[in-house]
C-alpha atoms as a PDB file:
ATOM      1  CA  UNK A   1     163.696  52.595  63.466  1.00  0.00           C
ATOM      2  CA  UNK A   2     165.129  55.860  62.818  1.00  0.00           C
ATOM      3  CA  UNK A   3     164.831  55.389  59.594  1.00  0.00           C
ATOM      4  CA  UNK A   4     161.291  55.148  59.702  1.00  0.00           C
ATOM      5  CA  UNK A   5     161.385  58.010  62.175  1.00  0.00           C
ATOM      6  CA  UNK A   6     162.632  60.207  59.640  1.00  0.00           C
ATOM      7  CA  UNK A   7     160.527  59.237  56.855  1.00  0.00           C
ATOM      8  CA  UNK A   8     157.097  59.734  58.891  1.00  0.00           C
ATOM      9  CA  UNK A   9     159.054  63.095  59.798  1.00  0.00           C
ATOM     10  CA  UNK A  10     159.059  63.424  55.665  1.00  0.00           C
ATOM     11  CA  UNK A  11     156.019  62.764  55.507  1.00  0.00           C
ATOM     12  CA  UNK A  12     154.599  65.086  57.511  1.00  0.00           C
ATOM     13  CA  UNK A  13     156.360  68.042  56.256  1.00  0.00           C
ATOM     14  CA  UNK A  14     155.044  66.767  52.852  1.00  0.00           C
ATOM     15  CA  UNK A  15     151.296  67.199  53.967  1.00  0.00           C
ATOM     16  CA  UNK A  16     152.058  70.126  55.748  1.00  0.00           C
ATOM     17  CA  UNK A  17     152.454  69.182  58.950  1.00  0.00           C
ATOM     18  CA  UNK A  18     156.095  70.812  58.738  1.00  0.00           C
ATOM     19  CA  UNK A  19     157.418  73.715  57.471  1.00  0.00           C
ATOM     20  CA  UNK A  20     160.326  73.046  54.941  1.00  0.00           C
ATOM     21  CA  UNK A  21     164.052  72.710  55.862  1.00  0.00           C
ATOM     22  CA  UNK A  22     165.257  75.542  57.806  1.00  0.00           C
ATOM     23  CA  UNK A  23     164.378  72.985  60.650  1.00  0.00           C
ATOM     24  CA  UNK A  24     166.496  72.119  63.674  1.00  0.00           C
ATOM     25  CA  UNK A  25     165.957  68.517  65.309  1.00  0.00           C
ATOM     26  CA  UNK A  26     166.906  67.249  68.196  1.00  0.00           C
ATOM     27  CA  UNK A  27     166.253  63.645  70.257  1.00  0.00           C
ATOM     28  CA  UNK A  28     164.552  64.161  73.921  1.00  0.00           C
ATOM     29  CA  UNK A  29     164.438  60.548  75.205  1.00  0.00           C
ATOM     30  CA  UNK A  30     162.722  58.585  72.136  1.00  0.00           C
ATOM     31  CA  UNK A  31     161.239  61.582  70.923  1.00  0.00           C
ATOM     32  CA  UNK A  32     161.938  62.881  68.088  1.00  0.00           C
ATOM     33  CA  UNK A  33     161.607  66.477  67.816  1.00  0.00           C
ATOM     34  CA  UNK A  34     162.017  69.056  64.896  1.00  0.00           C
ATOM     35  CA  UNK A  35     161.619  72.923  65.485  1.00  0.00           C
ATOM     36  CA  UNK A  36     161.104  75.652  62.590  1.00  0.00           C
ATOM     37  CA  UNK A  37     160.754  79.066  61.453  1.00  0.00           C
ATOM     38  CA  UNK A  38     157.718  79.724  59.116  1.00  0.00           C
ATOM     39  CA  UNK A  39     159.355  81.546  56.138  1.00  0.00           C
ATOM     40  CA  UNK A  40     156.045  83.625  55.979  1.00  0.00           C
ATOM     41  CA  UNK A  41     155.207  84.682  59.688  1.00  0.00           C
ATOM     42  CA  UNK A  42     158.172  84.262  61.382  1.00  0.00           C
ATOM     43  CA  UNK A  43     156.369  82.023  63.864  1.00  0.00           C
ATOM     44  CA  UNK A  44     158.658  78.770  65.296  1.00  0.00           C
ATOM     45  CA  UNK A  45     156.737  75.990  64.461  1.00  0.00           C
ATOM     46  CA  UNK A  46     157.655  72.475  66.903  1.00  0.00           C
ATOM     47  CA  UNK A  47     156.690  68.855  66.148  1.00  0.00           C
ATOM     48  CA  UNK A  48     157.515  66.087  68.460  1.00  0.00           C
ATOM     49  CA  UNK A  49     156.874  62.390  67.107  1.00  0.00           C
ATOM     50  CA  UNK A  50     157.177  59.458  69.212  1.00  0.00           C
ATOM     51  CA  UNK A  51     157.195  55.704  67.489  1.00  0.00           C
ATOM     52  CA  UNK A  52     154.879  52.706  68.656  1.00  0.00           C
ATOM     53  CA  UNK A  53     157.350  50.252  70.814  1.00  0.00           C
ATOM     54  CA  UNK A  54     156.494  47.784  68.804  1.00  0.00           C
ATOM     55  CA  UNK A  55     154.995  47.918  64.916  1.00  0.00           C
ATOM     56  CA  UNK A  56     152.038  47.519  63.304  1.00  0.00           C
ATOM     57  CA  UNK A  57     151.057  45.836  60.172  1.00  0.00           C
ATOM     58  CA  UNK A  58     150.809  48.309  57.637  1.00  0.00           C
ATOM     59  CA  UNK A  59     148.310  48.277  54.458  1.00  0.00           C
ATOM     60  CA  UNK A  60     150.855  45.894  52.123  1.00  0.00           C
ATOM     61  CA  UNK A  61     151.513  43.691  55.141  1.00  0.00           C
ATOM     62  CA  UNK A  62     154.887  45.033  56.213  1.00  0.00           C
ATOM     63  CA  UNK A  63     155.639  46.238  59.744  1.00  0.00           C
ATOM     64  CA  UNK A  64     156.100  49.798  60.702  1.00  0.00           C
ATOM     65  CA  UNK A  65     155.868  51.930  63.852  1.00  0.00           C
ATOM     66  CA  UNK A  66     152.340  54.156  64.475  1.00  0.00           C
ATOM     67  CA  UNK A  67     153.281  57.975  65.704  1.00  0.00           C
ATOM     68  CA  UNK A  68     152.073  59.824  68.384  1.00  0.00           C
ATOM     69  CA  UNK A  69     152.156  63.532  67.294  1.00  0.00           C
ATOM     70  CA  UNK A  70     152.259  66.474  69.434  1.00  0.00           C
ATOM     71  CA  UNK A  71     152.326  69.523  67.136  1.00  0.00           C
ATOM     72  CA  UNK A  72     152.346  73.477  67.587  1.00  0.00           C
ATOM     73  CA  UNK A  73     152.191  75.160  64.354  1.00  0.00           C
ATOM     74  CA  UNK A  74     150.825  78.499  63.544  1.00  0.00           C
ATOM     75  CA  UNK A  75     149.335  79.032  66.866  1.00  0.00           C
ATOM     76  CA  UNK A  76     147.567  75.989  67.339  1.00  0.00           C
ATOM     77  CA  UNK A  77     148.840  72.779  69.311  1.00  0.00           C
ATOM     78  CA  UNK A  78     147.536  69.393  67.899  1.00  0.00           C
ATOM     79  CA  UNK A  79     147.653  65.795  69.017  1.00  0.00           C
ATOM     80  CA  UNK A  80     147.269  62.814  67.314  1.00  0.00           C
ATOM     81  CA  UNK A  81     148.280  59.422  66.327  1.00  0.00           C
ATOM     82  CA  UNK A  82     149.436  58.542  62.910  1.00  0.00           C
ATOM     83  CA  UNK A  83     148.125  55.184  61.968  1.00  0.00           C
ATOM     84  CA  UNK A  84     149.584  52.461  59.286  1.00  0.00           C
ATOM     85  CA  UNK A  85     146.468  52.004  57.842  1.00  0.00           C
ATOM     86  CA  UNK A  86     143.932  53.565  56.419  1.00  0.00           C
ATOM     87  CA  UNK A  87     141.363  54.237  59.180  1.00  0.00           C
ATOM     88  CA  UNK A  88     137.797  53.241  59.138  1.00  0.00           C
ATOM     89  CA  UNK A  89     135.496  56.298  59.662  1.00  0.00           C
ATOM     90  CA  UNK A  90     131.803  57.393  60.612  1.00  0.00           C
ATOM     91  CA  UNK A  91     130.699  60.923  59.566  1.00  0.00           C
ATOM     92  CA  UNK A  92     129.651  62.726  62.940  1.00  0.00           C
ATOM     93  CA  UNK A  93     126.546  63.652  63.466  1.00  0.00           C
ATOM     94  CA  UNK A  94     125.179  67.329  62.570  1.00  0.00           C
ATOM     95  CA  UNK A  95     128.556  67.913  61.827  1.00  0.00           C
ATOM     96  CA  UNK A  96     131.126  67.684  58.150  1.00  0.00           C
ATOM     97  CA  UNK A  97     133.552  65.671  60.972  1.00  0.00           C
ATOM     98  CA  UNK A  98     134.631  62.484  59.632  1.00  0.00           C
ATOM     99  CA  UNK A  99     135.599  60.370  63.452  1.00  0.00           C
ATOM    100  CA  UNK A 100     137.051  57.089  64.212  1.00  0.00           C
ATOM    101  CA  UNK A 101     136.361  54.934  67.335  1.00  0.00           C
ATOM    102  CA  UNK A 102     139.242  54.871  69.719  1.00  0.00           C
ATOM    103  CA  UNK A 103     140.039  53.039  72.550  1.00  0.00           C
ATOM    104  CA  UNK A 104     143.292  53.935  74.584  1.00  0.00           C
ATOM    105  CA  UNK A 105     144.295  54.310  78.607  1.00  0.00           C
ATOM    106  CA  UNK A 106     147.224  55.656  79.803  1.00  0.00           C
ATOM    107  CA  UNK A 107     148.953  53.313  82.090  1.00  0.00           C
ATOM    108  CA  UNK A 108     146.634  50.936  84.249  1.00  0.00           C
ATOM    109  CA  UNK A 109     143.876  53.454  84.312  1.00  0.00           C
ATOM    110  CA  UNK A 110     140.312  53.044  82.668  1.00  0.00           C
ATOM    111  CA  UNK A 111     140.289  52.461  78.875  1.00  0.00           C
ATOM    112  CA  UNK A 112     138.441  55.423  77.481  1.00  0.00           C
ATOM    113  CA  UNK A 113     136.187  54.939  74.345  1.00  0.00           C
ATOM    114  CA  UNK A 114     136.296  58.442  72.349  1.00  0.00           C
ATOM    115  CA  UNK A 115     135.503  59.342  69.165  1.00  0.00           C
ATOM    116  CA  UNK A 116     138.704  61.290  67.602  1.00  0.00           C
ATOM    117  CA  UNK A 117     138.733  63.193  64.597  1.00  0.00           C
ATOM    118  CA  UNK A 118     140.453  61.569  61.340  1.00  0.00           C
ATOM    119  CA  UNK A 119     142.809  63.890  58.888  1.00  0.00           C
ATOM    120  CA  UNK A 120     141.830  64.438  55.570  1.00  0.00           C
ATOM    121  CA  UNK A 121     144.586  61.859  54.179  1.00  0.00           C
ATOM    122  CA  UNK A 122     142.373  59.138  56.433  1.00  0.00           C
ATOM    123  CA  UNK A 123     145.538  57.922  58.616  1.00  0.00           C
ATOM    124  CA  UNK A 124     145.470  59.872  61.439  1.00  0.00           C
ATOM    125  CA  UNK A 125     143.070  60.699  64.087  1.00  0.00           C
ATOM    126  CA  UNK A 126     143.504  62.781  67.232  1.00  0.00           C
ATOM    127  CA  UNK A 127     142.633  66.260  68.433  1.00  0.00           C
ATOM    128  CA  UNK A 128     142.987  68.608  65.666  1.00  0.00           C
ATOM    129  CA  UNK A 129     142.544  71.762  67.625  1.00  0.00           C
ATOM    130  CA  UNK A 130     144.386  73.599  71.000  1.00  0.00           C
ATOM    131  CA  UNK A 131     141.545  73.065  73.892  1.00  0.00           C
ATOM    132  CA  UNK A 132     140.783  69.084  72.945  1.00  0.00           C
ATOM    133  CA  UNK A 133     144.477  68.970  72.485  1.00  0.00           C
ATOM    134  CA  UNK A 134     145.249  70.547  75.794  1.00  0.00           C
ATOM    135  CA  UNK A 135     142.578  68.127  77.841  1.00  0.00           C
ATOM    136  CA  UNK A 136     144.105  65.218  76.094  1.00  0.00           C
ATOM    137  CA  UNK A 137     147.981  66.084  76.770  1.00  0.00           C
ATOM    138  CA  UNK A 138     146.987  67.142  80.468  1.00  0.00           C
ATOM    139  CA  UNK A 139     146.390  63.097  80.713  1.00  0.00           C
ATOM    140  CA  UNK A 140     149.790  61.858  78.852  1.00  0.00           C
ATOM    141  CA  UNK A 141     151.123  63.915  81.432  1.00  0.00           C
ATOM    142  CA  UNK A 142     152.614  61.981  84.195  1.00  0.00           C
ATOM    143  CA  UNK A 143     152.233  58.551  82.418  1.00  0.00           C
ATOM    144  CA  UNK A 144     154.548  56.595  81.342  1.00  0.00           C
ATOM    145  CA  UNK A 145     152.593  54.739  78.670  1.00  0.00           C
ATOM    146  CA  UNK A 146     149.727  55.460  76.316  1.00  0.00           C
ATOM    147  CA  UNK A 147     148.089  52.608  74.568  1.00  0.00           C
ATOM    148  CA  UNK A 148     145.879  53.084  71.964  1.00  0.00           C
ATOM    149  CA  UNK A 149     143.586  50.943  69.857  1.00  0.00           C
ATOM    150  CA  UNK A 150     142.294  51.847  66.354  1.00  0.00           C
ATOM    151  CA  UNK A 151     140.661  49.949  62.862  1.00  0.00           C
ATOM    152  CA  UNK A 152     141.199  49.569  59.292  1.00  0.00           C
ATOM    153  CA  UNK A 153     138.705  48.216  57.443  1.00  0.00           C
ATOM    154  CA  UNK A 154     140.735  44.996  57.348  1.00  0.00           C
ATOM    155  CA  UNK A 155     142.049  44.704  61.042  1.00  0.00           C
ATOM    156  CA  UNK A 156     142.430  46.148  64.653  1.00  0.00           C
ATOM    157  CA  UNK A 157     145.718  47.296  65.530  1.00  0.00           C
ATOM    158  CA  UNK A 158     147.211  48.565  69.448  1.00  0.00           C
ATOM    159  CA  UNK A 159     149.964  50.754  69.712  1.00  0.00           C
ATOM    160  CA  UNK A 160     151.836  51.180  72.560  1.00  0.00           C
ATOM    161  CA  UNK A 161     153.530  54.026  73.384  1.00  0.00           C
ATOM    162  CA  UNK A 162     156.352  54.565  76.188  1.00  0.00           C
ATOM    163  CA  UNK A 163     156.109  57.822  76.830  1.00  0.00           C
ATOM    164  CA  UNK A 164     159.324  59.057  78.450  1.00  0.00           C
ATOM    165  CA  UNK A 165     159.618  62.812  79.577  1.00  0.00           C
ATOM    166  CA  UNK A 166     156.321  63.578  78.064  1.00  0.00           C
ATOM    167  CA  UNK A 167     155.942  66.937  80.462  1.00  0.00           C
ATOM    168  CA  UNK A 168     158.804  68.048  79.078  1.00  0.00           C
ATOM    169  CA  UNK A 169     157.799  67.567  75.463  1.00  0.00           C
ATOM    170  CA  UNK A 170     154.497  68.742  75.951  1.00  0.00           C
ATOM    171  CA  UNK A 171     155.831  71.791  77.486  1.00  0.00           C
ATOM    172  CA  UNK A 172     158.612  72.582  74.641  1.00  0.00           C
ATOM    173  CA  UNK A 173     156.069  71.882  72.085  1.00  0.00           C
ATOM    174  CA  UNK A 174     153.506  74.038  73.558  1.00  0.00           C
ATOM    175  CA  UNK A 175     155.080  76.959  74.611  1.00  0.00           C
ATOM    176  CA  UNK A 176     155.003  78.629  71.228  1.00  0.00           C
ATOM    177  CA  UNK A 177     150.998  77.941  70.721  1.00  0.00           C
ATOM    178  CA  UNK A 178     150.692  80.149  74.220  1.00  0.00           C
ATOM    179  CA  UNK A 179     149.886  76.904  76.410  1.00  0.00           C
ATOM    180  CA  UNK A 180     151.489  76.592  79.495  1.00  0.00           C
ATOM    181  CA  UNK A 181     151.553  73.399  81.931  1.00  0.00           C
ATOM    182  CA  UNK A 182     151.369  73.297  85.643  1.00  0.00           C
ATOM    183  CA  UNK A 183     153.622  70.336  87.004  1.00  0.00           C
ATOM    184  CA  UNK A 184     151.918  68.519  90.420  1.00  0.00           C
ATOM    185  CA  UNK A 185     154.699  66.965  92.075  1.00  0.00           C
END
């Protein structure tokens, strides 16, 4: 598992999710979380992944973990789930946004039906900006599981997610995009 940890961690630095390797990491719970310094700006980039409990079936049928992503990196927080597949997509309307159709809940609460916003690479979908970010973290805080529910052109997949200390994570990760979180007891 950490394995695969690391390599999605690769993987992301590769696309540019991550600054190269004058990166610190660190473990908070399951959560895997690497913190830079942007060679250019000076700016601390932070990345926090967090593995499905269980995998997925990836595109060549072999199992591996999706990863929930919460991301601050040049002044802008992002969340958003990296798939195993490549996801199936509509083109919103009036808009160049490619979208996916998600389904996820946190806990036992309602199952919300959203449309998220897919990455260019087509295997990831979430909010790719700091105020749908924000309204989407403000409900992972608190829970202790988020289950979500996405499609390939050749099958529907959940992941489950145990959150942990997800407050905490959302708080570290934040901080340097200028977010701040209110606990409620």
């Amino acid at each position: 598992m950490r394995l695969l940890i690391q390599r999605m961690l690769a993987a992301m630095a590769f696309a540019g999710a991550l600054t190269p390797p004058t990166a610190s990491a660190e473990k908070l719970g399951a959560w895997d979380i690497e913190e830079t310094v942007t060679p250019l700006t000076g700016a601390t980039s932070i990345a926090a992944v967090l593995a499905s409990t269980q995998p997925l079936i990836n595109s060549v049928g072999a199992a591996a973990p999706a990863g929930l992503v919460l991301r601050c990196r040049d002044g802008q927080l992002v969340a958003y789930v990296s798939w195993v597949q490549v996801l199936s997509t509509i083109s919103a309307l009036f808009t160049s946004q490619t979208q996916t159709l998600v389904l996820w809940r946190t806990d036992q609460r309602a199952i919300s039906a959203n449309y998220w916003q897919v990455d260019n690479a087509f295997i990831a979908a979430g909010m790719f900006g700091t105020k749908p970010a924000v309204k989407f973290i403000e409900k992972l805080t608190g829970a202790k599981q988020l289950v979500v529910r996405m499609s390939s052109s050749t099958s529907t997949q959940d992941a489950v997610f145990d959150l942990g200390d997800v407050t905490t994570v959302a708080e570290r990760v934040s901080k340097p995009c200028g977010v701040t979180w209110t606990r409620h007891p």
